[in-house]
C-alpha atoms as a PDB file:
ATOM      1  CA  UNK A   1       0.000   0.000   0.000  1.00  0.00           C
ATOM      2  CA  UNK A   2       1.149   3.322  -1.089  1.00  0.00           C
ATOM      3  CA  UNK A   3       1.423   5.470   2.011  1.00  0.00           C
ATOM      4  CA  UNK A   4      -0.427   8.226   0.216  1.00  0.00           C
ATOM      5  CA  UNK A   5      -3.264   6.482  -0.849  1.00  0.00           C
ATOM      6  CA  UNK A   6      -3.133   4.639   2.659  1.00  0.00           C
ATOM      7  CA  UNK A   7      -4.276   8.166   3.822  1.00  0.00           C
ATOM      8  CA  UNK A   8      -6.906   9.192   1.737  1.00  0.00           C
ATOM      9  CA  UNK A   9      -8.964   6.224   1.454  1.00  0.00           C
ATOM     10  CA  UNK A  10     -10.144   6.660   5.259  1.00  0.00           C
ATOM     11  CA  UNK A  11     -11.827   9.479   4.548  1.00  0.00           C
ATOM     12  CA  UNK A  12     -14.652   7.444   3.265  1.00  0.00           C
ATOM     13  CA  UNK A  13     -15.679   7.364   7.136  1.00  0.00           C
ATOM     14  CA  UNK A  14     -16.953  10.742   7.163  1.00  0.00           C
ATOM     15  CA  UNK A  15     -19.260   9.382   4.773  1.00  0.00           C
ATOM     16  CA  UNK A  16     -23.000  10.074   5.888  1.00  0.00           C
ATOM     17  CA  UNK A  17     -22.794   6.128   5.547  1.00  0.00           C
ATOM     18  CA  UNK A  18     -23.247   3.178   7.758  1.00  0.00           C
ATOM     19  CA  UNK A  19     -20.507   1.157   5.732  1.00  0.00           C
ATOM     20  CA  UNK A  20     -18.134   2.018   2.966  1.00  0.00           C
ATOM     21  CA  UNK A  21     -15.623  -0.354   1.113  1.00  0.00           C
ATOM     22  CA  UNK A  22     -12.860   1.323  -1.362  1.00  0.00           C
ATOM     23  CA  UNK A  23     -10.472   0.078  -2.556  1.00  0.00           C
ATOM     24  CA  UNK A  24      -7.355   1.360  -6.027  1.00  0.00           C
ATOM     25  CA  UNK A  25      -5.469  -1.336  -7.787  1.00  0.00           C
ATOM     26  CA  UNK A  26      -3.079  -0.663 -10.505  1.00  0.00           C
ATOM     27  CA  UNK A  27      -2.423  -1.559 -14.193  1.00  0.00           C
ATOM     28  CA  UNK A  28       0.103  -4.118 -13.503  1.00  0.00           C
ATOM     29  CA  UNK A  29      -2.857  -5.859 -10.543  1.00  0.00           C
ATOM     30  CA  UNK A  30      -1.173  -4.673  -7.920  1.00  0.00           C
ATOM     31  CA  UNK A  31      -3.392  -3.574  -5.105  1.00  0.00           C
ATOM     32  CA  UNK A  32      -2.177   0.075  -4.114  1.00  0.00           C
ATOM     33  CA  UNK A  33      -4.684  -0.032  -0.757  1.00  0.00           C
ATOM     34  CA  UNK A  34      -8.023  -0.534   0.663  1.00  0.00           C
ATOM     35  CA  UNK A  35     -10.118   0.512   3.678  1.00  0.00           C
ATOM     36  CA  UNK A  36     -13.164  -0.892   4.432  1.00  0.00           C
ATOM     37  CA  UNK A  37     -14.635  -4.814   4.208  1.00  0.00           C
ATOM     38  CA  UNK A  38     -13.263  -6.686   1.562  1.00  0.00           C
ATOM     39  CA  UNK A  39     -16.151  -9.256   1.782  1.00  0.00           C
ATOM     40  CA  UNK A  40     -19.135  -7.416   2.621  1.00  0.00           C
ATOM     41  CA  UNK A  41     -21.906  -7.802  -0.236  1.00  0.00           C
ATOM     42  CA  UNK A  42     -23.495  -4.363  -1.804  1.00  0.00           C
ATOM     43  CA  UNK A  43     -26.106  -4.408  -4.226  1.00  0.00           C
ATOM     44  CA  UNK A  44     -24.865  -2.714  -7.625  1.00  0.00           C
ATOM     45  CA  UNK A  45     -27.432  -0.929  -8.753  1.00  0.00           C
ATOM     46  CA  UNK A  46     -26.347   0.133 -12.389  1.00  0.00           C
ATOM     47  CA  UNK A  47     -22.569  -0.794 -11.370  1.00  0.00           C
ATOM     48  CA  UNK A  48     -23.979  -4.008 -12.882  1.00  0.00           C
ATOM     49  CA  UNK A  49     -24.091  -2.481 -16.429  1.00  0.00           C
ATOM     50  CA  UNK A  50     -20.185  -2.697 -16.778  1.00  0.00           C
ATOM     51  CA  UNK A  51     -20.456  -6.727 -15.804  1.00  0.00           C
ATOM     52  CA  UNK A  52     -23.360  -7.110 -18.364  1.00  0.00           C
ATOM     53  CA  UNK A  53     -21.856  -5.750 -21.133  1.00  0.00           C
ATOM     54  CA  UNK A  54     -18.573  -7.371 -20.252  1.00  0.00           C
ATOM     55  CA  UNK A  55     -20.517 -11.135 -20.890  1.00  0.00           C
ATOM     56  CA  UNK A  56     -22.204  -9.651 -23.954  1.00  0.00           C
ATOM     57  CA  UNK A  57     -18.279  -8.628 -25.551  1.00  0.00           C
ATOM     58  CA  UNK A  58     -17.540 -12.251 -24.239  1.00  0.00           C
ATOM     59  CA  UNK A  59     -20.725 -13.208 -26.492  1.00  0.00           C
ATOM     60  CA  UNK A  60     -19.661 -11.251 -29.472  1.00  0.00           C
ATOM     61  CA  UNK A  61     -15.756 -12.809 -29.828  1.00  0.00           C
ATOM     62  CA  UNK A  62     -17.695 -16.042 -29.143  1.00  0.00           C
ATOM     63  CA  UNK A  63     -19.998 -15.185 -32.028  1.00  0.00           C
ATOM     64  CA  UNK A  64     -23.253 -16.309 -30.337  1.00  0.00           C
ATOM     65  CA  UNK A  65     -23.982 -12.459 -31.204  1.00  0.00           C
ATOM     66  CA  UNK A  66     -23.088  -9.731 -33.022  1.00  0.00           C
ATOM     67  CA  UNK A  67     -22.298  -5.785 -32.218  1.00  0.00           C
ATOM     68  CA  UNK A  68     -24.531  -5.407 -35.556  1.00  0.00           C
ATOM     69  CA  UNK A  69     -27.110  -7.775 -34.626  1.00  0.00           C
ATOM     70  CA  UNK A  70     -30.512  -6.235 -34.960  1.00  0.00           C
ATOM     71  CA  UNK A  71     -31.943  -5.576 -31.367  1.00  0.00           C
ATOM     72  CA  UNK A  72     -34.091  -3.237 -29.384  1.00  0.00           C
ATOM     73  CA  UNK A  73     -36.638  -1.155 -31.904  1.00  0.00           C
ATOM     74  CA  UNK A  74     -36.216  -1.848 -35.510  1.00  0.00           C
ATOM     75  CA  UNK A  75     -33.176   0.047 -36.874  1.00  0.00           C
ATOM     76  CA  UNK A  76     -31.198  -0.846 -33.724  1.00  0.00           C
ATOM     77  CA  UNK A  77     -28.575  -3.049 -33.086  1.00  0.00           C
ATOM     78  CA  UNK A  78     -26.539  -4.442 -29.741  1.00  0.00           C
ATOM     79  CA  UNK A  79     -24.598  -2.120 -30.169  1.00  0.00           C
ATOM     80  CA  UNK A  80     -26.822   0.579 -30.102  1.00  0.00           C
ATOM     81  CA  UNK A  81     -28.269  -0.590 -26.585  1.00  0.00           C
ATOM     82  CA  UNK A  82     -24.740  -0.880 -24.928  1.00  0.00           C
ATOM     83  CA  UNK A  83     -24.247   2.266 -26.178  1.00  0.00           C
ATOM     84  CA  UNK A  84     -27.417   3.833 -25.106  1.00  0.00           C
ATOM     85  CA  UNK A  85     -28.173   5.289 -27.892  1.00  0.00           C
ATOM     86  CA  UNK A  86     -31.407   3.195 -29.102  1.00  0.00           C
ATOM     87  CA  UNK A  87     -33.558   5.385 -28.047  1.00  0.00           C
ATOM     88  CA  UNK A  88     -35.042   2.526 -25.655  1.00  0.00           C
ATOM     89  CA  UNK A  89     -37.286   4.571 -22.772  1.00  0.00           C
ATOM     90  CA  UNK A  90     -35.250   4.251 -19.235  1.00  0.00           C
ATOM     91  CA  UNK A  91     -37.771   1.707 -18.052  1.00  0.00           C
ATOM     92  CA  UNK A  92     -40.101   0.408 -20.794  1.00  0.00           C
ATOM     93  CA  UNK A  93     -38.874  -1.711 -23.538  1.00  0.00           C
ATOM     94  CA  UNK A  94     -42.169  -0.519 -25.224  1.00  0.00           C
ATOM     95  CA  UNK A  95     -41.972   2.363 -25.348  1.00  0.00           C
ATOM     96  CA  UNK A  96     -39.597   4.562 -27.729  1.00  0.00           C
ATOM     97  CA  UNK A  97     -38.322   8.062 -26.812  1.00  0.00           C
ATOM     98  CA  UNK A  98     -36.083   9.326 -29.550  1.00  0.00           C
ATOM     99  CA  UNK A  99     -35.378   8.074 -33.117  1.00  0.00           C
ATOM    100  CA  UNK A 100     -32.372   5.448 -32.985  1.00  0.00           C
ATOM    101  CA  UNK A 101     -29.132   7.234 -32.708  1.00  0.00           C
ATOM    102  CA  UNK A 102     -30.508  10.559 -32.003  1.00  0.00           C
ATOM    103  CA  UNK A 103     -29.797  11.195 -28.722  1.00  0.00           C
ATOM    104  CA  UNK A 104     -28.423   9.108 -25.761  1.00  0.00           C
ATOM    105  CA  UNK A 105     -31.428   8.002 -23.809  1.00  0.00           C
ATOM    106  CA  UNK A 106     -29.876   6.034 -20.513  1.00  0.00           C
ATOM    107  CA  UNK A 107     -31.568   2.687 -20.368  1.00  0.00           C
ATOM    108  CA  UNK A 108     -32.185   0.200 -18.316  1.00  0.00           C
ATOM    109  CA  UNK A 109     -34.764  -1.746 -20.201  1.00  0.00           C
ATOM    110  CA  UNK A 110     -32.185  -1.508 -23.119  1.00  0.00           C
ATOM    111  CA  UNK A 111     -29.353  -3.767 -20.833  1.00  0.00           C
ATOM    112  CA  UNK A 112     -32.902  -6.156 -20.204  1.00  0.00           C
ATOM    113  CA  UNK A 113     -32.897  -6.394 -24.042  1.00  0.00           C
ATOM    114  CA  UNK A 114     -29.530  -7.100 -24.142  1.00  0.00           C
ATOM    115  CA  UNK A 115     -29.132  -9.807 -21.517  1.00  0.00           C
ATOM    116  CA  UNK A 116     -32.587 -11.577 -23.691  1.00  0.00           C
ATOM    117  CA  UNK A 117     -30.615 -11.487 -26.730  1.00  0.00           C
ATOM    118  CA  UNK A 118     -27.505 -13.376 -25.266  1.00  0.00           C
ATOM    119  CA  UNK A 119     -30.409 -15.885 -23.660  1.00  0.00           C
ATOM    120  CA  UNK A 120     -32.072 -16.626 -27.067  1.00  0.00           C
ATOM    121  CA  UNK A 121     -28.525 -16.989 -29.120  1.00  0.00           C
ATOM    122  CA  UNK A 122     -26.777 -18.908 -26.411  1.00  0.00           C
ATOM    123  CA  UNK A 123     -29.978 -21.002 -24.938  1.00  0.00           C
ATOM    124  CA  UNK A 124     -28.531 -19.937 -21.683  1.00  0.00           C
ATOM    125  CA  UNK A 125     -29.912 -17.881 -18.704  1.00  0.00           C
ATOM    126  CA  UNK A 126     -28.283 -14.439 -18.784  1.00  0.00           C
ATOM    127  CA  UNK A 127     -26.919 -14.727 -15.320  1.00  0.00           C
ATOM    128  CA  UNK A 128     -25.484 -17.934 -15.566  1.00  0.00           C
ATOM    129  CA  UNK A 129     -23.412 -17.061 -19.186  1.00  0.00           C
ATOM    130  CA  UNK A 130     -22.440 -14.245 -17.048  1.00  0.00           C
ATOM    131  CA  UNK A 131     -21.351 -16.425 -14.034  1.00  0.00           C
ATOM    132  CA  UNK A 132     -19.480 -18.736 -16.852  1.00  0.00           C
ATOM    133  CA  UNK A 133     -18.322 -16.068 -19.019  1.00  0.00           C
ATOM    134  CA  UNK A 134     -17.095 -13.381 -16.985  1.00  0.00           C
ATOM    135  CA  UNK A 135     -17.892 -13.988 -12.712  1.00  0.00           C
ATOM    136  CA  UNK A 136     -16.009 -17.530 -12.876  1.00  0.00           C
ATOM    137  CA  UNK A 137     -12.906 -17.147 -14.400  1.00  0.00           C
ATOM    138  CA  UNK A 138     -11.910 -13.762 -12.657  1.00  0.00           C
ATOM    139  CA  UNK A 139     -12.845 -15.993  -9.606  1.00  0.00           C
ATOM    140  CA  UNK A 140     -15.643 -13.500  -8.479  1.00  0.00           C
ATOM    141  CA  UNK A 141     -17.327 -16.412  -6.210  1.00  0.00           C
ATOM    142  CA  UNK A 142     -19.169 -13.461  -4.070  1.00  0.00           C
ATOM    143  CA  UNK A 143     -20.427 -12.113  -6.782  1.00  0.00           C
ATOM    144  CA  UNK A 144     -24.283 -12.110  -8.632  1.00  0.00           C
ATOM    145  CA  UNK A 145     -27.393 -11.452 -10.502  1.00  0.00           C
ATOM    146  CA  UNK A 146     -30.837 -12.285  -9.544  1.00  0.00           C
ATOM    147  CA  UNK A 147     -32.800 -10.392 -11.148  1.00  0.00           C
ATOM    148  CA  UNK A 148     -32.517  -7.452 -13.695  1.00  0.00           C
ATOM    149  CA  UNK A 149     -29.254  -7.409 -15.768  1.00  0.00           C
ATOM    150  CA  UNK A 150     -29.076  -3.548 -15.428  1.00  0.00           C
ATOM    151  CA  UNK A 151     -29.234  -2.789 -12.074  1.00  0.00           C
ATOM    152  CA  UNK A 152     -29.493  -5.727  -9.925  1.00  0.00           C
ATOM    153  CA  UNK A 153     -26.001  -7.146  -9.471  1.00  0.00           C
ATOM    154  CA  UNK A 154     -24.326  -8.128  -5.525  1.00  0.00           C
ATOM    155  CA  UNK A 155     -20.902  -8.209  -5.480  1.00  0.00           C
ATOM    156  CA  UNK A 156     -17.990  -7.570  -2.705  1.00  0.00           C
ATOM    157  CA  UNK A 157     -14.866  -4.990  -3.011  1.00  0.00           C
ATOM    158  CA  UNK A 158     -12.477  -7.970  -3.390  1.00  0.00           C
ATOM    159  CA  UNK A 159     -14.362  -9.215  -6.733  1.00  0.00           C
ATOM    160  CA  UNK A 160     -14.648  -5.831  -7.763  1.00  0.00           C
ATOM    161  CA  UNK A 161     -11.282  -5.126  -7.498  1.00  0.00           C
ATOM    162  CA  UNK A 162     -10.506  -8.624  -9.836  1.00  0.00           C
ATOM    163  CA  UNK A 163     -12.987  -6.985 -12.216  1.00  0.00           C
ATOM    164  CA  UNK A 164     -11.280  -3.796 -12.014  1.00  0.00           C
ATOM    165  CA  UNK A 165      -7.754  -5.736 -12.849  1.00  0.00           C
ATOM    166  CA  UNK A 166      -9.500  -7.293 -15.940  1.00  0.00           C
ATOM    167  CA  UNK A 167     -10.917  -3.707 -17.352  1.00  0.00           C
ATOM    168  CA  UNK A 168      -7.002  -3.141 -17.194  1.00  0.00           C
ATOM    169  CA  UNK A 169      -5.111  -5.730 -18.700  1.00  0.00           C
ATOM    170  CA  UNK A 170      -7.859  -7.857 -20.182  1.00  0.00           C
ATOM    171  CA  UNK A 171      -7.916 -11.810 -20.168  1.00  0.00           C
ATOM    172  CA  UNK A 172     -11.302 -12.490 -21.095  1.00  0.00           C
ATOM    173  CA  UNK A 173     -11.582 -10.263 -24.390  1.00  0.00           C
ATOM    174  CA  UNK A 174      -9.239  -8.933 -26.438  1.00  0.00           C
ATOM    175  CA  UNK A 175      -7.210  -5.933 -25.881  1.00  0.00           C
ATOM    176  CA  UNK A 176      -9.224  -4.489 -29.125  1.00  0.00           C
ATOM    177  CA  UNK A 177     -12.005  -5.650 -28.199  1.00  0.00           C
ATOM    178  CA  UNK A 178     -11.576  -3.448 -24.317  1.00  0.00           C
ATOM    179  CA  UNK A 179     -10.246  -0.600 -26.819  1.00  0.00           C
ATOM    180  CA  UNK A 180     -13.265  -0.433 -28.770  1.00  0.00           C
ATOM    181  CA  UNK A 181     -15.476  -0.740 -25.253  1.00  0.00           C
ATOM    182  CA  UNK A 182     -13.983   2.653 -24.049  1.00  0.00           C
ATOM    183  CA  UNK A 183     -14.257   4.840 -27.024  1.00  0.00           C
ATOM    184  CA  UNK A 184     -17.108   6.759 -28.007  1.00  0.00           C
ATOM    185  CA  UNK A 185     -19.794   4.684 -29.767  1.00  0.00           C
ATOM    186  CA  UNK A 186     -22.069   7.478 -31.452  1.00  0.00           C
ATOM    187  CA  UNK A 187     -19.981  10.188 -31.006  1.00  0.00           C
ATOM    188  CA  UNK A 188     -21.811  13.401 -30.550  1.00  0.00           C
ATOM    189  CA  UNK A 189     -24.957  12.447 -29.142  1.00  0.00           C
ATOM    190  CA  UNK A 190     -26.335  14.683 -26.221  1.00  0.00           C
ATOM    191  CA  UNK A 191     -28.409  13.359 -23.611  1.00  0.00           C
ATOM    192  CA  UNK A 192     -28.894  13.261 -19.467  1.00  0.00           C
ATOM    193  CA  UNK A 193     -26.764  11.742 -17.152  1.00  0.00           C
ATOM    194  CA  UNK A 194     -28.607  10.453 -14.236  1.00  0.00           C
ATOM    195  CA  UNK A 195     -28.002  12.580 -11.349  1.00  0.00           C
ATOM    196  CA  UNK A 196     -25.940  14.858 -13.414  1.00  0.00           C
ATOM    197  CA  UNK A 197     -28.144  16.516 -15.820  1.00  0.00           C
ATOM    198  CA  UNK A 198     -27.907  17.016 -19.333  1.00  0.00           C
ATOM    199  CA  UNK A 199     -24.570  16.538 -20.999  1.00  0.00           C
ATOM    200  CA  UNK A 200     -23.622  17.812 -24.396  1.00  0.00           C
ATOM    201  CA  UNK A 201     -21.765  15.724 -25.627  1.00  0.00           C
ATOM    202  CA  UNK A 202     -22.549  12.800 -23.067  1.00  0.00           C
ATOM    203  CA  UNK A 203     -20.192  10.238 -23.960  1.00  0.00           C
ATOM    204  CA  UNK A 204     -20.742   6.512 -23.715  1.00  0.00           C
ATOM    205  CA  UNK A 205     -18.712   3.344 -25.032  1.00  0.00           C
ATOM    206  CA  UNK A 206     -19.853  -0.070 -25.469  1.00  0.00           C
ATOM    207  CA  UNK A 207     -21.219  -0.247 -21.282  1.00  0.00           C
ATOM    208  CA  UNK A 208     -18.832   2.119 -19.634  1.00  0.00           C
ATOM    209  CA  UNK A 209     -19.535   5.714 -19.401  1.00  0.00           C
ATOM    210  CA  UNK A 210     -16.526   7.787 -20.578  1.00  0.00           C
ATOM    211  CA  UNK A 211     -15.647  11.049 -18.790  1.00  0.00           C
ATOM    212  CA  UNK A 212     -14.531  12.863 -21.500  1.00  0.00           C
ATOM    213  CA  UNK A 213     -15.403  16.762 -20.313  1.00  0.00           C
ATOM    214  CA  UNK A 214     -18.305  16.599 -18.509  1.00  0.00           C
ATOM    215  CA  UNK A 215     -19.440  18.581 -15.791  1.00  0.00           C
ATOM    216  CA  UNK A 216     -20.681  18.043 -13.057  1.00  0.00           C
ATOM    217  CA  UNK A 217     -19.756  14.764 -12.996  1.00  0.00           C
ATOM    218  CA  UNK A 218     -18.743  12.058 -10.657  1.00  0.00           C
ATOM    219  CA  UNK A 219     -15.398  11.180 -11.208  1.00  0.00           C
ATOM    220  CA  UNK A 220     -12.179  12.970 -10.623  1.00  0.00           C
ATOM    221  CA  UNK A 221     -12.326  17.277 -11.994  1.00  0.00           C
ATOM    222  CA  UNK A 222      -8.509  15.794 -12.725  1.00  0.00           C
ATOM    223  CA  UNK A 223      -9.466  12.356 -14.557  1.00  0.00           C
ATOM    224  CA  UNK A 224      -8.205  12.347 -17.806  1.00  0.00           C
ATOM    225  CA  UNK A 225     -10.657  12.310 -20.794  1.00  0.00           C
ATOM    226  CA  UNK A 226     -10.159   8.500 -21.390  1.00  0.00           C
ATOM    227  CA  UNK A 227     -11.201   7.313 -17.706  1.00  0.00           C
ATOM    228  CA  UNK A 228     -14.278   5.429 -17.799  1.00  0.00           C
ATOM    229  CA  UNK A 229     -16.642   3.705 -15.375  1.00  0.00           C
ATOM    230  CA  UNK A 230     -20.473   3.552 -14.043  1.00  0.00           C
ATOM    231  CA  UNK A 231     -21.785   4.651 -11.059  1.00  0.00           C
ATOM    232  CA  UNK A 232     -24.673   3.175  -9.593  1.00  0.00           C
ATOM    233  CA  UNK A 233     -27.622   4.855  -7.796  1.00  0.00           C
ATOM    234  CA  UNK A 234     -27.139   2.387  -4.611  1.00  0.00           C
ATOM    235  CA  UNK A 235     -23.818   4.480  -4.036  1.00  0.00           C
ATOM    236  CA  UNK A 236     -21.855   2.482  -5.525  1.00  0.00           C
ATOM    237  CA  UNK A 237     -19.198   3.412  -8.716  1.00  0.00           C
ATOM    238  CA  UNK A 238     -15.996   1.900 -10.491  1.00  0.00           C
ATOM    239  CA  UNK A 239     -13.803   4.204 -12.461  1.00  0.00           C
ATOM    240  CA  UNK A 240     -10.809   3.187 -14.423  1.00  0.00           C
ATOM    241  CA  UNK A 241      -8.176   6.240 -15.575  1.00  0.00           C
ATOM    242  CA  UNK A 242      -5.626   4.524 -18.549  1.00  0.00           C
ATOM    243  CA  UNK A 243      -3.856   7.477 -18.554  1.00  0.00           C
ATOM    244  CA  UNK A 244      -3.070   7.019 -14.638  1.00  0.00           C
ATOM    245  CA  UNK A 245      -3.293   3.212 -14.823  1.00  0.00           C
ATOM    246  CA  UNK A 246      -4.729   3.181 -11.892  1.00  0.00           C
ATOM    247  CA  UNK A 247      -8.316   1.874 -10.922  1.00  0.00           C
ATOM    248  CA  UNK A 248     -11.166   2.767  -8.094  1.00  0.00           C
ATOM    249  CA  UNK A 249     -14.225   0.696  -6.631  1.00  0.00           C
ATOM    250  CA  UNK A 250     -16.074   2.437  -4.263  1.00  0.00           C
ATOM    251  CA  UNK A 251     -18.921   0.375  -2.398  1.00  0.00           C
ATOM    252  CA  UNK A 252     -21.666   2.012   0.241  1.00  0.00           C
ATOM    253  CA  UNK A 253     -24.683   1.300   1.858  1.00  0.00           C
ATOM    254  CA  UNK A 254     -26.618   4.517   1.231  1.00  0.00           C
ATOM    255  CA  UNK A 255     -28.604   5.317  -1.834  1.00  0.00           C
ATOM    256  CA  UNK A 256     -26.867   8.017  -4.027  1.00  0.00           C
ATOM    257  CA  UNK A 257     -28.343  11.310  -3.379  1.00  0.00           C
ATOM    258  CA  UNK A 258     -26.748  15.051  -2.642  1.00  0.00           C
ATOM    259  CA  UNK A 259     -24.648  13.348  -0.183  1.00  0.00           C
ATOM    260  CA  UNK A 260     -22.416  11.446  -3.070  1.00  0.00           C
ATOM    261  CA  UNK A 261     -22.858  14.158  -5.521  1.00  0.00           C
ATOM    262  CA  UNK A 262     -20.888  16.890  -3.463  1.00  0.00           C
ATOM    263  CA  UNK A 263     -18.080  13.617  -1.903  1.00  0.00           C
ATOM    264  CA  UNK A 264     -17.149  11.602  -4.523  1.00  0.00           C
ATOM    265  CA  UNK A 265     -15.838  13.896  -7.294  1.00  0.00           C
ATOM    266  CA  UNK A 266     -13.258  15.567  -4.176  1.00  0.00           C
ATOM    267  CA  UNK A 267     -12.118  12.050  -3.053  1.00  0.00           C
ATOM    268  CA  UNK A 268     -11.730  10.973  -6.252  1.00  0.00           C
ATOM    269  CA  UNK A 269      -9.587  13.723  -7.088  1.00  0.00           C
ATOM    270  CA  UNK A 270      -7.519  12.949  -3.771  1.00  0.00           C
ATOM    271  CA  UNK A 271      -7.263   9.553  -4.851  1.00  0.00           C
ATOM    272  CA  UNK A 272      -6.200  10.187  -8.364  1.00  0.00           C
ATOM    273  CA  UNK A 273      -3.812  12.715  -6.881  1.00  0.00           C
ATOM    274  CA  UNK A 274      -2.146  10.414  -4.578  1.00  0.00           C
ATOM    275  CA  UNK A 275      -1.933   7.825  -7.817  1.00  0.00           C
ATOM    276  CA  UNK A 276      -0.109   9.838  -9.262  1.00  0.00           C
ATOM    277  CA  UNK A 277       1.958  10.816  -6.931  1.00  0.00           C
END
C-alpha cells in the first residue's frame, strides 16, 4: 500500500454512511490499498451495467452475437443498446423516446434487451453465461445477478477489485475488443446523465460511461478524458483512468443522493492525486 493512498482512502468514514468499502489497484494488478470490508456484499445498482456488457463482448468474440445484430426497436442493433443510444425509454422496452441514434437516452430496459438477446442466441440464462463467461474465471465467487441485468447485481470490493484488474489488462476479451469498449460509440450524441443533468456531448462506449469533459460529474475534476466507469444509484461506482493506470471501486450502503454528488468527485480527485503521486 502506497502510504499516500493509505491516507486518503479513510476518509470514506466521514461518509454520511453506515458502511463504505474502497479500494485502487493498478495496471500491472497490484493492489495500491483498501479501507473498508473486503467481503461485505453491496447491491450494484447500475454498477452491474459494466459486468453485463462485459458477458455480452464475451458473447460477441464467441460469435453467439453480433455488435450489428438487430436488437431493441427496428433500426437498432446491440450495439446501439450498450451504447445507449437506441432510443429505448429508461424503463419500458415498449416504449420509444427518440429516433435510434438521435440522442443518448440512458436505459435500463435496453441492458434487459440485451441480456434476452444473449439468452435466445446462447440457450442460456443471462446470469449464468455471465457467471461462466465473466464472474467464474476472474474468480468472483461473491459475486451475482438475480434479477434485472441492469441494475441488480451483488458483489464484494475484493471481486470488484478482480474486475477492475480485468478492465485493465484484459484476459477475457481482447485488448481491441476493451479498446473499442472505451471509445465513443455514437460520437456526438447529447443526452442526461442520471443525477448529473444534461450533458452535451454525453459520452458513452460499449457499457462504460466515458468522462470525457463533462461537468458536473462524478469522477475525478482531474481524470483524464479516457477514464471510464459507471456509477450506480445504490452508491456504488468503479472508475478506471488509462492514462493514470490506476483503478477505483467504491462500495456504500446509502442510496446516491446530494450526499455522493458533493463527496465523490473531491475524493476521487484525492485519490487520483495520490496515484499519481
Amino acid at each position: 500500500m502506497t502510504s499516500r493512498i493509505g491516507d486518503t482512502l479513510p476518509a470514506v468514514e466521514a461518509w454520511p454512511v453506515t458502511t463504505a468499502a474502497v479500494g485502487v489497484v493498478a495496471r500491472d494488478g497490484t493492489l495500491l490499498g483498501a479501507h473498508g470490508p473486503l467481503d461485505t456484499e453491496f447491491r450494484l445498482a447500475s454498477v452491474t451495467k459494466l459486468l453485463t456488457a462485459y458477458a455480452v463482448l464475451v458473447a460477441v468474440e464467441e460469435e453467439a452475437v453480433s455488435l450489428d445484430d438487430p436488437a431493441g426497436p427496428p433500426g437498432a442493433t446491440v450495439r446501439h443498446l450498450l451504447a445507449h443510444a437506441s432510443g429505448v425509454s429508461p424503463d419500458s422496452a415498449a416504449v420509444v423516446a427518440s429516433a435510434v441514434g438521435a440522442r443518448r437516452v440512458y436505459s435500463n430496459a435496453g441492458y434487459e434487451l440485451l441480456a434476452g438477446a444473449v439468452e435466445a442466441a446462447t440457450g442460456m440464462p443471462f446470469a449464468a453465461y455471465l457467471r461462466e463467461g465473466v464472474l467464474a474465471p476472474l474468480g468472483m465467487t461473491s459475486t451475482a445477478l438475480p434479477g434485472s441485468a441492469a441494475r441488480d447485481g451483488v458483489s464484494t470490493l475484493e471481486d470488484l477489485l478482480a474486475f477492475a484488474r480485468e478492465l485493465q489488462a484484459p484476459q477475457l476479451l481482447h485488448p481491441d475488443t476493451l479498446a473499442g469498449a472505451t471509445s465513443v460509440q455514437f460520437p456526438g450524441l447529447a443526452g442526461v446523465l442520471p443525477g448529473y443533468g444534461r450533458q452535451d456531448p454525453n459520452d458513452w462506449g460499449l457499457g462504460p460511461e466515458l468522462r470525457g469533459t463533462k461537468a458536473p460529474h462524478w469522477m475525478a475534476a482531474a481524470a483524464s478524458p479516457r477514464a471510464f466507469g459507471h456509477f450506480g444509484q445504490s452508491g456504488t461506482y468503479l472508475w478506471v483512468d488509462p492514462e493514470a493506470g490506476a483503478a477505483c471501486v467504491c462500495l456504500t450502503d446509502r442510496a446516491f443522493g446530494e450526499w455522493a454528488a458533493q463527496a465523490w468527485q473531491p475524493f476521487n480527485d484525492e485519490v487520483l492525486d495520490a496515484v499519481r503521486g
